[in-house]
C-alpha atoms as a PDB file:
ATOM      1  CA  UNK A   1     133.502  86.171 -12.983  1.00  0.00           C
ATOM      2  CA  UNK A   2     135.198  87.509 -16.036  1.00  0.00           C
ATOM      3  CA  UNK A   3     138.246  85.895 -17.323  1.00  0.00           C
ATOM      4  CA  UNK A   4     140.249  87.107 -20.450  1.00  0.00           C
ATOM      5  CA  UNK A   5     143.429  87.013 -22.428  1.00  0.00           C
ATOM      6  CA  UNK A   6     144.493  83.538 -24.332  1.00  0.00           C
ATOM      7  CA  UNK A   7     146.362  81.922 -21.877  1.00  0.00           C
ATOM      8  CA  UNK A   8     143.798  82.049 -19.055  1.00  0.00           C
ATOM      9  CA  UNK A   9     140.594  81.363 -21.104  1.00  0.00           C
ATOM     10  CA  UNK A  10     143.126  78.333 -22.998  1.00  0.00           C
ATOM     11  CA  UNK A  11     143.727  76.914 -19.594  1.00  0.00           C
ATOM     12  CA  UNK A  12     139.868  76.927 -18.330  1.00  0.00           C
ATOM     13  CA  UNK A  13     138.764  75.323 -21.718  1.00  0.00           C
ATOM     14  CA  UNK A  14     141.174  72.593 -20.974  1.00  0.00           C
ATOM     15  CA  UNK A  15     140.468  72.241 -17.200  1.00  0.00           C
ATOM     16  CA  UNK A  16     137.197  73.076 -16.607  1.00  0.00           C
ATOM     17  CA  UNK A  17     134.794  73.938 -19.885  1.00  0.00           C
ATOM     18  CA  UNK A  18     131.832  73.231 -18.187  1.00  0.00           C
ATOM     19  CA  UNK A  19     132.466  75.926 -15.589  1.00  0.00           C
ATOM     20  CA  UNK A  20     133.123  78.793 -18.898  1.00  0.00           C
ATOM     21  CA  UNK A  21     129.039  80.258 -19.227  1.00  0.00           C
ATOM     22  CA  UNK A  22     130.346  81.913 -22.240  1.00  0.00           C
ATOM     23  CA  UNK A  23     132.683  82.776 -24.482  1.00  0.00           C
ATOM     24  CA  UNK A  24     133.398  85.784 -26.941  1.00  0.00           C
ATOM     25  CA  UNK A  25     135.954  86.055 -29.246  1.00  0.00           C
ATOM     26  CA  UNK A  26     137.024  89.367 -31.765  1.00  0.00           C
ATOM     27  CA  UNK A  27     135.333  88.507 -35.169  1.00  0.00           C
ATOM     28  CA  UNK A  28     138.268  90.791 -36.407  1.00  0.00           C
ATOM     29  CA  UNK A  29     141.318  88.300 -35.145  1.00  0.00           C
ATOM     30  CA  UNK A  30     141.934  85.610 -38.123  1.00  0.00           C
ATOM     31  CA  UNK A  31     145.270  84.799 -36.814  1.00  0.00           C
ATOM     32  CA  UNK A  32     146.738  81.151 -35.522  1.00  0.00           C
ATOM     33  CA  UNK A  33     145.751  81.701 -31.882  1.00  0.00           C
ATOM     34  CA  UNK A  34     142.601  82.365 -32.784  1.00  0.00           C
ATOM     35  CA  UNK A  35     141.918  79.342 -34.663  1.00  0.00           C
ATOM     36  CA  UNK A  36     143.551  77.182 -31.784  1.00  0.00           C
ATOM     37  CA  UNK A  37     141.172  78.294 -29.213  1.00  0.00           C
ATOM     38  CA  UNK A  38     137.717  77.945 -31.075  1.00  0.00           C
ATOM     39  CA  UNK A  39     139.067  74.410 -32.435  1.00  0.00           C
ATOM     40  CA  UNK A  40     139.975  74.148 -28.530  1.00  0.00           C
ATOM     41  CA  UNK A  41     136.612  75.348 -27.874  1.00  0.00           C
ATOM     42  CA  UNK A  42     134.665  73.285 -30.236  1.00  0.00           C
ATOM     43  CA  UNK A  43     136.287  69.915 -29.116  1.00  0.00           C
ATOM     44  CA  UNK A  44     135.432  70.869 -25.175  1.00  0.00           C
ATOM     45  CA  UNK A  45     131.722  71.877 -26.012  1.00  0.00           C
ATOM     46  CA  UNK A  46     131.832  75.256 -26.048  1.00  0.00           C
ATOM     47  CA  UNK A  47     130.712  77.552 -27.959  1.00  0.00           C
ATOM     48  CA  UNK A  48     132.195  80.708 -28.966  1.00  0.00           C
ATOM     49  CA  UNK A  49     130.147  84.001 -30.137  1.00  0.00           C
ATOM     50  CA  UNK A  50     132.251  86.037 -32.167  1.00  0.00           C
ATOM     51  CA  UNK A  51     131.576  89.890 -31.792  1.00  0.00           C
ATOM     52  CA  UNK A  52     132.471  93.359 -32.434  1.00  0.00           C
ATOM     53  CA  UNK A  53     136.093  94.262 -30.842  1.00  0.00           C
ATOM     54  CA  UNK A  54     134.330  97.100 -29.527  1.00  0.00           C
ATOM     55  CA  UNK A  55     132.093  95.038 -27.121  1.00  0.00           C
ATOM     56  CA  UNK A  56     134.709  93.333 -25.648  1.00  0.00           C
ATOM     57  CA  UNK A  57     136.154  96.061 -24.830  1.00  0.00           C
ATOM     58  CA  UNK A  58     133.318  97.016 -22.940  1.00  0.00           C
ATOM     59  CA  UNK A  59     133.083  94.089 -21.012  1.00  0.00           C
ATOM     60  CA  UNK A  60     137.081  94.483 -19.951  1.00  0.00           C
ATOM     61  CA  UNK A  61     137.820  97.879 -19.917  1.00  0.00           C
ATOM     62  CA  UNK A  62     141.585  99.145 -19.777  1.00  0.00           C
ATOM     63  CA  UNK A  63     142.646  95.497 -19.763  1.00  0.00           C
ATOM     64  CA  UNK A  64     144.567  93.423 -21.879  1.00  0.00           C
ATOM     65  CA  UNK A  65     142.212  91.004 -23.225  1.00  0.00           C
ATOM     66  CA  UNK A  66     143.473  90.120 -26.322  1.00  0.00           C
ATOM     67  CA  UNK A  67     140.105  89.741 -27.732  1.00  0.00           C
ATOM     68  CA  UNK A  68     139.192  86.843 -25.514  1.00  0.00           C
ATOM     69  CA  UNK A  69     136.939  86.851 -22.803  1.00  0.00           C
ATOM     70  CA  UNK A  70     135.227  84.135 -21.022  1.00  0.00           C
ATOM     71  CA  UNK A  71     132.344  84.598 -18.548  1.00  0.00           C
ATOM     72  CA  UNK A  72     133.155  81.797 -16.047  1.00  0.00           C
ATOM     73  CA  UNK A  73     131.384  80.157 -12.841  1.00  0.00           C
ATOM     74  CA  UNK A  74     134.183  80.418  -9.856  1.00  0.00           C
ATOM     75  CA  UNK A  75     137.954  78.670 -10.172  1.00  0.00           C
ATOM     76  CA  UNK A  76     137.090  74.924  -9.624  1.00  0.00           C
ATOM     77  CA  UNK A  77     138.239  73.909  -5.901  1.00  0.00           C
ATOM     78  CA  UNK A  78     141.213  72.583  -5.341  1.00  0.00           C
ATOM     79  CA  UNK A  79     141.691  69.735  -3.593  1.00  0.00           C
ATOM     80  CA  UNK A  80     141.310  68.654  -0.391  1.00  0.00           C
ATOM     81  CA  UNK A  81     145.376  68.750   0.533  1.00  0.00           C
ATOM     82  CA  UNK A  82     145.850  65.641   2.264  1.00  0.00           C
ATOM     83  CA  UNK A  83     144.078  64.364  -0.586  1.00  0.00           C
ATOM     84  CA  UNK A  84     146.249  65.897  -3.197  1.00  0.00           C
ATOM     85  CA  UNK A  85     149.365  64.543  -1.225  1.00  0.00           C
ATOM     86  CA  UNK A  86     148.274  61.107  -0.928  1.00  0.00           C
ATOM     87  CA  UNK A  87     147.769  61.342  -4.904  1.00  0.00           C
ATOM     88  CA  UNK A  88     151.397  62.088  -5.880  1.00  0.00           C
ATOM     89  CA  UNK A  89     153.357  59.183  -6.921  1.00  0.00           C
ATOM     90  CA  UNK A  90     156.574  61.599  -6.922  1.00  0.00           C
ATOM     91  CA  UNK A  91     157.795  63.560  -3.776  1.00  0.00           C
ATOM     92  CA  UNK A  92     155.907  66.820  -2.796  1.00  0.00           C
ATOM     93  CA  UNK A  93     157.321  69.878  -3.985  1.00  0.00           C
ATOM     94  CA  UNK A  94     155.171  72.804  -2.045  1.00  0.00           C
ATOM     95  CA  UNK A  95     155.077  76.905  -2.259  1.00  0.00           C
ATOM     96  CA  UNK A  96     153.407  78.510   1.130  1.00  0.00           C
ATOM     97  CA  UNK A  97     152.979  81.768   1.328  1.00  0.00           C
ATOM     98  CA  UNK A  98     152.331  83.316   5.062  1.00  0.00           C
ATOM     99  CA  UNK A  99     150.886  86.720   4.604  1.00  0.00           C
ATOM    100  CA  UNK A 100     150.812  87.992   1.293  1.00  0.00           C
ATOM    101  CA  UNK A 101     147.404  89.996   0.649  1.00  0.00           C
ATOM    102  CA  UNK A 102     148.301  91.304  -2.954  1.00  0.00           C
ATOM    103  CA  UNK A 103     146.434  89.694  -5.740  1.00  0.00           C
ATOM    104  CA  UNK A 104     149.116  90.535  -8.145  1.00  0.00           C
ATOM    105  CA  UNK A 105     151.622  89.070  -6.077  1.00  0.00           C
ATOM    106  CA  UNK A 106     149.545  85.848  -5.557  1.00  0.00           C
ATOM    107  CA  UNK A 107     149.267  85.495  -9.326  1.00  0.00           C
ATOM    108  CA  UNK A 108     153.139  85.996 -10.265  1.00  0.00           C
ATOM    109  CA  UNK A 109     153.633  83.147  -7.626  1.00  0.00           C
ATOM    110  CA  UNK A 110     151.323  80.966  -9.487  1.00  0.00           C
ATOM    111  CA  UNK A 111     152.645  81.471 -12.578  1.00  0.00           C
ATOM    112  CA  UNK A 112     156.231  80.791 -11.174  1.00  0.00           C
ATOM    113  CA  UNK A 113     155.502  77.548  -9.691  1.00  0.00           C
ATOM    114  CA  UNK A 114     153.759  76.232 -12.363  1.00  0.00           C
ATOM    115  CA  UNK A 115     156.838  76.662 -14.239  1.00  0.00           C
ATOM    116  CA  UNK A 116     158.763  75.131 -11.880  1.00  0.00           C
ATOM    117  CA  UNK A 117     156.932  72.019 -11.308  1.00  0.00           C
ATOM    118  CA  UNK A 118     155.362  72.654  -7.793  1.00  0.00           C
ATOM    119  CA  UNK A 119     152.024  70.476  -6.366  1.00  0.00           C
ATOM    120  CA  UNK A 120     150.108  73.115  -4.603  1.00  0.00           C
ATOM    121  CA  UNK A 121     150.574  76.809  -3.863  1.00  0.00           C
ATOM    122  CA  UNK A 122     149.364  77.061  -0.011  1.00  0.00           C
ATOM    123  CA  UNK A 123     148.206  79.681   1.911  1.00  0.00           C
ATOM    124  CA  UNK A 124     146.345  80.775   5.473  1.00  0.00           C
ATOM    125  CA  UNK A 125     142.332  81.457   4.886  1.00  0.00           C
ATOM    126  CA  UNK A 126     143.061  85.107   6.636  1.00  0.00           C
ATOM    127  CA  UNK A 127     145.850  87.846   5.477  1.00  0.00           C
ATOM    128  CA  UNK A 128     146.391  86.183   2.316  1.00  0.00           C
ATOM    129  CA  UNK A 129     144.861  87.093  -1.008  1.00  0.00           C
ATOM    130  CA  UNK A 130     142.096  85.587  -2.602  1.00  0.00           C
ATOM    131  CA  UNK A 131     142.364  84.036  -6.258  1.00  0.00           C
ATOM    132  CA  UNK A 132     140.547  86.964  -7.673  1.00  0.00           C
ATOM    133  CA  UNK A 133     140.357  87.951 -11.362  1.00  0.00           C
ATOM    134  CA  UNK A 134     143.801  90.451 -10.940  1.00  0.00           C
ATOM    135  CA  UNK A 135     145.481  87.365  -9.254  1.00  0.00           C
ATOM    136  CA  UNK A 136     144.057  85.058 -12.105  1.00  0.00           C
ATOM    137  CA  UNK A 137     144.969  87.344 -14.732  1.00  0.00           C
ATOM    138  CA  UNK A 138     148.766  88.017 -13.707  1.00  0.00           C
ATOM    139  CA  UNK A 139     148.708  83.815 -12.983  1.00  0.00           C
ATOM    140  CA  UNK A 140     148.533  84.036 -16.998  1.00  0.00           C
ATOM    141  CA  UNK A 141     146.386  80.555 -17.166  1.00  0.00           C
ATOM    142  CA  UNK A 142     148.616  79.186 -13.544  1.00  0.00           C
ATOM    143  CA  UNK A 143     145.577  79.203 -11.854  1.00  0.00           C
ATOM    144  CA  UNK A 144     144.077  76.770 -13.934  1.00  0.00           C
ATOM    145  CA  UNK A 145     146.724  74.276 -13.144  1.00  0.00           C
ATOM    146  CA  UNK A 146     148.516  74.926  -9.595  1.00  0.00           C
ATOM    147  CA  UNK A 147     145.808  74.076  -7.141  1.00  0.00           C
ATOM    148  CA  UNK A 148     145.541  76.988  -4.334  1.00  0.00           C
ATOM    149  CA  UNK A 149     144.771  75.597  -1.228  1.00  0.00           C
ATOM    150  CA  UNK A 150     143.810  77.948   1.457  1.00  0.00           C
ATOM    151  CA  UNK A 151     143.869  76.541   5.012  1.00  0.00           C
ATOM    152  CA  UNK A 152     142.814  77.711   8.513  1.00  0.00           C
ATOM    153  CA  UNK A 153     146.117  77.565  10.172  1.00  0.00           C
ATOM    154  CA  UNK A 154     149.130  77.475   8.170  1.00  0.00           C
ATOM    155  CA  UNK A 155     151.574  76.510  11.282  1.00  0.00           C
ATOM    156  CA  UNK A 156     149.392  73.535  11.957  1.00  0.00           C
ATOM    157  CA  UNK A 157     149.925  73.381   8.281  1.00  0.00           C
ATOM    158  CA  UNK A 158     153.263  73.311   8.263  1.00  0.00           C
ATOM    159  CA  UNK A 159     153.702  70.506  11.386  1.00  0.00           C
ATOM    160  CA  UNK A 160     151.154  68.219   9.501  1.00  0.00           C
ATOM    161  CA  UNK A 161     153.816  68.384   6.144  1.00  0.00           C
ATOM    162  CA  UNK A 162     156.632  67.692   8.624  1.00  0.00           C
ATOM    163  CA  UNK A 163     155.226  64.768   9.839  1.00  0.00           C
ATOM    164  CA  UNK A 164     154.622  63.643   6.426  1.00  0.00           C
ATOM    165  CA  UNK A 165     158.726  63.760   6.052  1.00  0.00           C
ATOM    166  CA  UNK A 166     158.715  66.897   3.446  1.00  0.00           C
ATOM    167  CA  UNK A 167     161.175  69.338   4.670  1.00  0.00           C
ATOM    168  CA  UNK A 168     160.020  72.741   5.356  1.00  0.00           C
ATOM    169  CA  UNK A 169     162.614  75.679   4.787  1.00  0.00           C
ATOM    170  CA  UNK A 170     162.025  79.554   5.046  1.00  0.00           C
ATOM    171  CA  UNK A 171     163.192  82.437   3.794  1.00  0.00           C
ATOM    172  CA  UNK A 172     164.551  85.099   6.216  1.00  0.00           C
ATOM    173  CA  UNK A 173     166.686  87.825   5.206  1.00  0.00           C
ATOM    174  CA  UNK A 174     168.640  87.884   8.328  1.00  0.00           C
ATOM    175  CA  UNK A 175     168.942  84.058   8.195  1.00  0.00           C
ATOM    176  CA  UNK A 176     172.600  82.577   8.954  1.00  0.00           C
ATOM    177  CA  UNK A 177     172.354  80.371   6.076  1.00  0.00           C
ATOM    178  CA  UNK A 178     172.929  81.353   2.623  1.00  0.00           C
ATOM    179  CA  UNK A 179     170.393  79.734  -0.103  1.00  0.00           C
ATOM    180  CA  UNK A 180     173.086  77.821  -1.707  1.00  0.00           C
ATOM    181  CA  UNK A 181     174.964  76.694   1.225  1.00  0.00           C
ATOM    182  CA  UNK A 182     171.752  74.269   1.905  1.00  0.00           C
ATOM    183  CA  UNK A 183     170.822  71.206   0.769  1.00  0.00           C
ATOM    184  CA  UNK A 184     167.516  70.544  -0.738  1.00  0.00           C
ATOM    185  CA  UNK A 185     165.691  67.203  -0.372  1.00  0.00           C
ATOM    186  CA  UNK A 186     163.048  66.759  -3.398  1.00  0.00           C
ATOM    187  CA  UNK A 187     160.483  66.701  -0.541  1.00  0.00           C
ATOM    188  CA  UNK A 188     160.192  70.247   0.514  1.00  0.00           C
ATOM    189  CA  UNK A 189     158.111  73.091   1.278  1.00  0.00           C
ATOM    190  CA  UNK A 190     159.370  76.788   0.960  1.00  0.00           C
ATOM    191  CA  UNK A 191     158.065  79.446   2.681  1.00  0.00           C
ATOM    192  CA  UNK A 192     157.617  82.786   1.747  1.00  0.00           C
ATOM    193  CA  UNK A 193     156.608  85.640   3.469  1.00  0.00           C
ATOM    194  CA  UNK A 194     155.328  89.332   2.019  1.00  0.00           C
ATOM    195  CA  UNK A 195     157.758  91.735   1.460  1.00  0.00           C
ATOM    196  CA  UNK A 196     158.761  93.971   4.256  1.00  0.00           C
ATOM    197  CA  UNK A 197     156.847  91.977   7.059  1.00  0.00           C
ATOM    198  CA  UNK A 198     158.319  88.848   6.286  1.00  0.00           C
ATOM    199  CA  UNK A 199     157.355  85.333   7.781  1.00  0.00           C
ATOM    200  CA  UNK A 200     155.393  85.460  11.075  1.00  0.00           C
ATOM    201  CA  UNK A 201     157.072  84.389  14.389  1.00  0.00           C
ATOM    202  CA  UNK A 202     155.183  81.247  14.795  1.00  0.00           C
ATOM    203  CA  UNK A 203     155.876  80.236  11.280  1.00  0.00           C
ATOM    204  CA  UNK A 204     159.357  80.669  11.019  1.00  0.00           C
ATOM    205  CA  UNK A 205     159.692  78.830  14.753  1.00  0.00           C
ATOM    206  CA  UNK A 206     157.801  75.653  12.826  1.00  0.00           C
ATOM    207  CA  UNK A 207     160.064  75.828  10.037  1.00  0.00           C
ATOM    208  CA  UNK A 208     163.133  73.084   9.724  1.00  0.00           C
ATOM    209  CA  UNK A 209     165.110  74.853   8.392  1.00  0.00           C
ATOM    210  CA  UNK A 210     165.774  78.905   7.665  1.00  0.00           C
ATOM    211  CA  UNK A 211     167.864  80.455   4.913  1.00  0.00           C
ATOM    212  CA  UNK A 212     168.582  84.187   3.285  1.00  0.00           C
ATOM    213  CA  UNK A 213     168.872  84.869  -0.740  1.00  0.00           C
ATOM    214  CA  UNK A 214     172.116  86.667  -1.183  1.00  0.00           C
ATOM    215  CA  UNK A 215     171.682  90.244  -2.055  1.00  0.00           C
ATOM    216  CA  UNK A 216     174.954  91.635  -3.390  1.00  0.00           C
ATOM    217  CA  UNK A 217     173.501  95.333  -4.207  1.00  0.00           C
ATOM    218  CA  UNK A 218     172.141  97.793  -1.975  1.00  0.00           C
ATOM    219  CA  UNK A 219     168.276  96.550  -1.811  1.00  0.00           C
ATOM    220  CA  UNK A 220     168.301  94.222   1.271  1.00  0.00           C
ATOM    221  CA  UNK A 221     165.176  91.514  -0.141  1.00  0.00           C
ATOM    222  CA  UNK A 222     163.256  90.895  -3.475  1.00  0.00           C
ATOM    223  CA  UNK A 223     159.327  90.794  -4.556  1.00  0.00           C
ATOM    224  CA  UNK A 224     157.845  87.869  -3.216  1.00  0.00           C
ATOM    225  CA  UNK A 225     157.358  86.289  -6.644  1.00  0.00           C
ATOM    226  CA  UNK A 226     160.588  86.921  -7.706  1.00  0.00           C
ATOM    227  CA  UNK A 227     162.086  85.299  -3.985  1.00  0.00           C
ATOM    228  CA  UNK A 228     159.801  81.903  -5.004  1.00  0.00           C
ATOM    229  CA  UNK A 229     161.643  82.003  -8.668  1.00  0.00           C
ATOM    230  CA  UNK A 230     164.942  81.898  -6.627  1.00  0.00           C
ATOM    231  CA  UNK A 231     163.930  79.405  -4.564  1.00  0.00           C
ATOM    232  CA  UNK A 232     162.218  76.920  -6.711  1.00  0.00           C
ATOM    233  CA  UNK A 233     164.312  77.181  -9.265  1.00  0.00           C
ATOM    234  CA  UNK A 234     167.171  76.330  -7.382  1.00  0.00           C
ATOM    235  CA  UNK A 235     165.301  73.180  -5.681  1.00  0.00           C
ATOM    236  CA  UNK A 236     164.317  72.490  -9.499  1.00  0.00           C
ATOM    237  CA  UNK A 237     168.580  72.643  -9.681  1.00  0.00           C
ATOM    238  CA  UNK A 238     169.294  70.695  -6.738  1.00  0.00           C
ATOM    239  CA  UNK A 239     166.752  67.790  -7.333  1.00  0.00           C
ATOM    240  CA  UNK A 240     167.315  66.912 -10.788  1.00  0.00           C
ATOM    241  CA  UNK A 241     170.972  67.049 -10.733  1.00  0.00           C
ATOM    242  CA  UNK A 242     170.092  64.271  -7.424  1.00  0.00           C
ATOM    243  CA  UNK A 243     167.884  62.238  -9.378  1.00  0.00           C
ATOM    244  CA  UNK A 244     170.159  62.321 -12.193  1.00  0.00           C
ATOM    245  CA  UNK A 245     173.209  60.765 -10.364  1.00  0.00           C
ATOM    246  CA  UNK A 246     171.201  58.420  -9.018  1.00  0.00           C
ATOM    247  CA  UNK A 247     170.049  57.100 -12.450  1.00  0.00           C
ATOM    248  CA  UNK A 248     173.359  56.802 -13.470  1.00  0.00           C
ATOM    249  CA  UNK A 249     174.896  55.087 -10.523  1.00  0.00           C
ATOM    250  CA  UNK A 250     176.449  51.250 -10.829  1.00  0.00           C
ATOM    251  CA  UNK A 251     173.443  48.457 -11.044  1.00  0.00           C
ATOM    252  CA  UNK A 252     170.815  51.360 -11.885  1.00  0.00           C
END
């Protein structure tokens, strides 16, 4: 597998460098990031040929490399989920997505959650897309480090996080409950379906709780990715403004 562009070679050099095979660099870059990534490189143990711009972009071809490419073994696997839960000394904070097949769309989640702080990116083993190298690419080094955890049944899933006491909410358009009418525990996992088809029947029935985003123009729902930015940003809100009273309360 090919992997290219700064931030998602960076990421593998830093989370898994004995998975990169190898790695070529532009001789004709001389600039900072450069210079960061082989020092990068040389403290992981890997080491970087430095080529002709020309080859590289034979190897990627009408992408945007950047000069970097990495020839990698597959993404490292994630782990086992009850296994990651048990791990977390904080309270789970958990994107599932039920039914989106686009690799692009995959990515931009990744890359949102990591921003936002989130555990694991979830996600049923059929009609969902694999972490391929257009999903890994549009991640933008996310898929490096937001494990994706693909399961066989996501609405077994979804009971077996409900028993562990995190709070699983939905997003529906035609929900009763506006986004910001509800509030979110620091233990919670959204939902997310693809655009147009939305969450499946048996998914939204396991959910606790359902909500809508408010649309104010005439375009009734939003991208997937841009939906989880919404969503997790606004638990990112909800929970730190919690956590912050708390810390300030009398005897803290």
């Amino acid at each position: 597998m090919l992997i290219y562009g700064f931030h998602s070679v960076t990421a593998r050099v830093k989370r898994a460098a004995d998975s990169i095979r190898e790695l070529y660099v532009a001789g004709e870059r001389e600039d900072a990031r450069v210079h960061e990534l082989l020092a990068l490189a040389q403290r992981s143990g890997v080491r970087p040929h430095l080529v002709a711009l020309d080859r590289i972009e034979r190897m990627c071809p009408t992408r945007r490399h950047q000069g970097v490419v990495a020839v990698v073994d597959a993404a490292p696997p994630a782990l086992d989920l009850d296994e990651m839960l048990d791990g977390l000394s904080v309270p789970p904070f958990l994107l599932l997505l039920d039914g989106v097949t686009d690799p692009r769309n995959l990515g931009a989640c990744l890359r949102v959650a990591d921003g936002a702080g989130v555990h694991a990116v979830i996600a049923p083993k059929d009609h969902a897309a694999p972490l391929t190298e257009a999903a890994m690419q549009t991640a933008s080094g996310a898929a490096e480090t937001v494990p994706y955890v693909m399961v066989t049944n996501l609405a077994h899933t979804i009971t077996d996080l409900r028993e562990r006491g995190i709070w699983i909410v939905g997003t529906v358009d035609r929900a009763d409950r506006p986004l910001y009418d509800e509030t979110l525990p620091a233990a919670i996992g959204w939902v997310l379906g693809a655009e147009g088809k939305g969450l499946r029947r048996l998914t939204r029935q396991r959910c606790d709780a359902l909500v809508r985003i408010p649309m104010a123009g005439s375009i009734d729902s939003l991208n997937v990715s841009a939906a989880a930015a919404v969503v997790l940003y606004e638990t990112v809100r909800q929970t730190r403004r919690t956590i912050a009273a708390g810390a300030a309360a009398p005897g803290r």
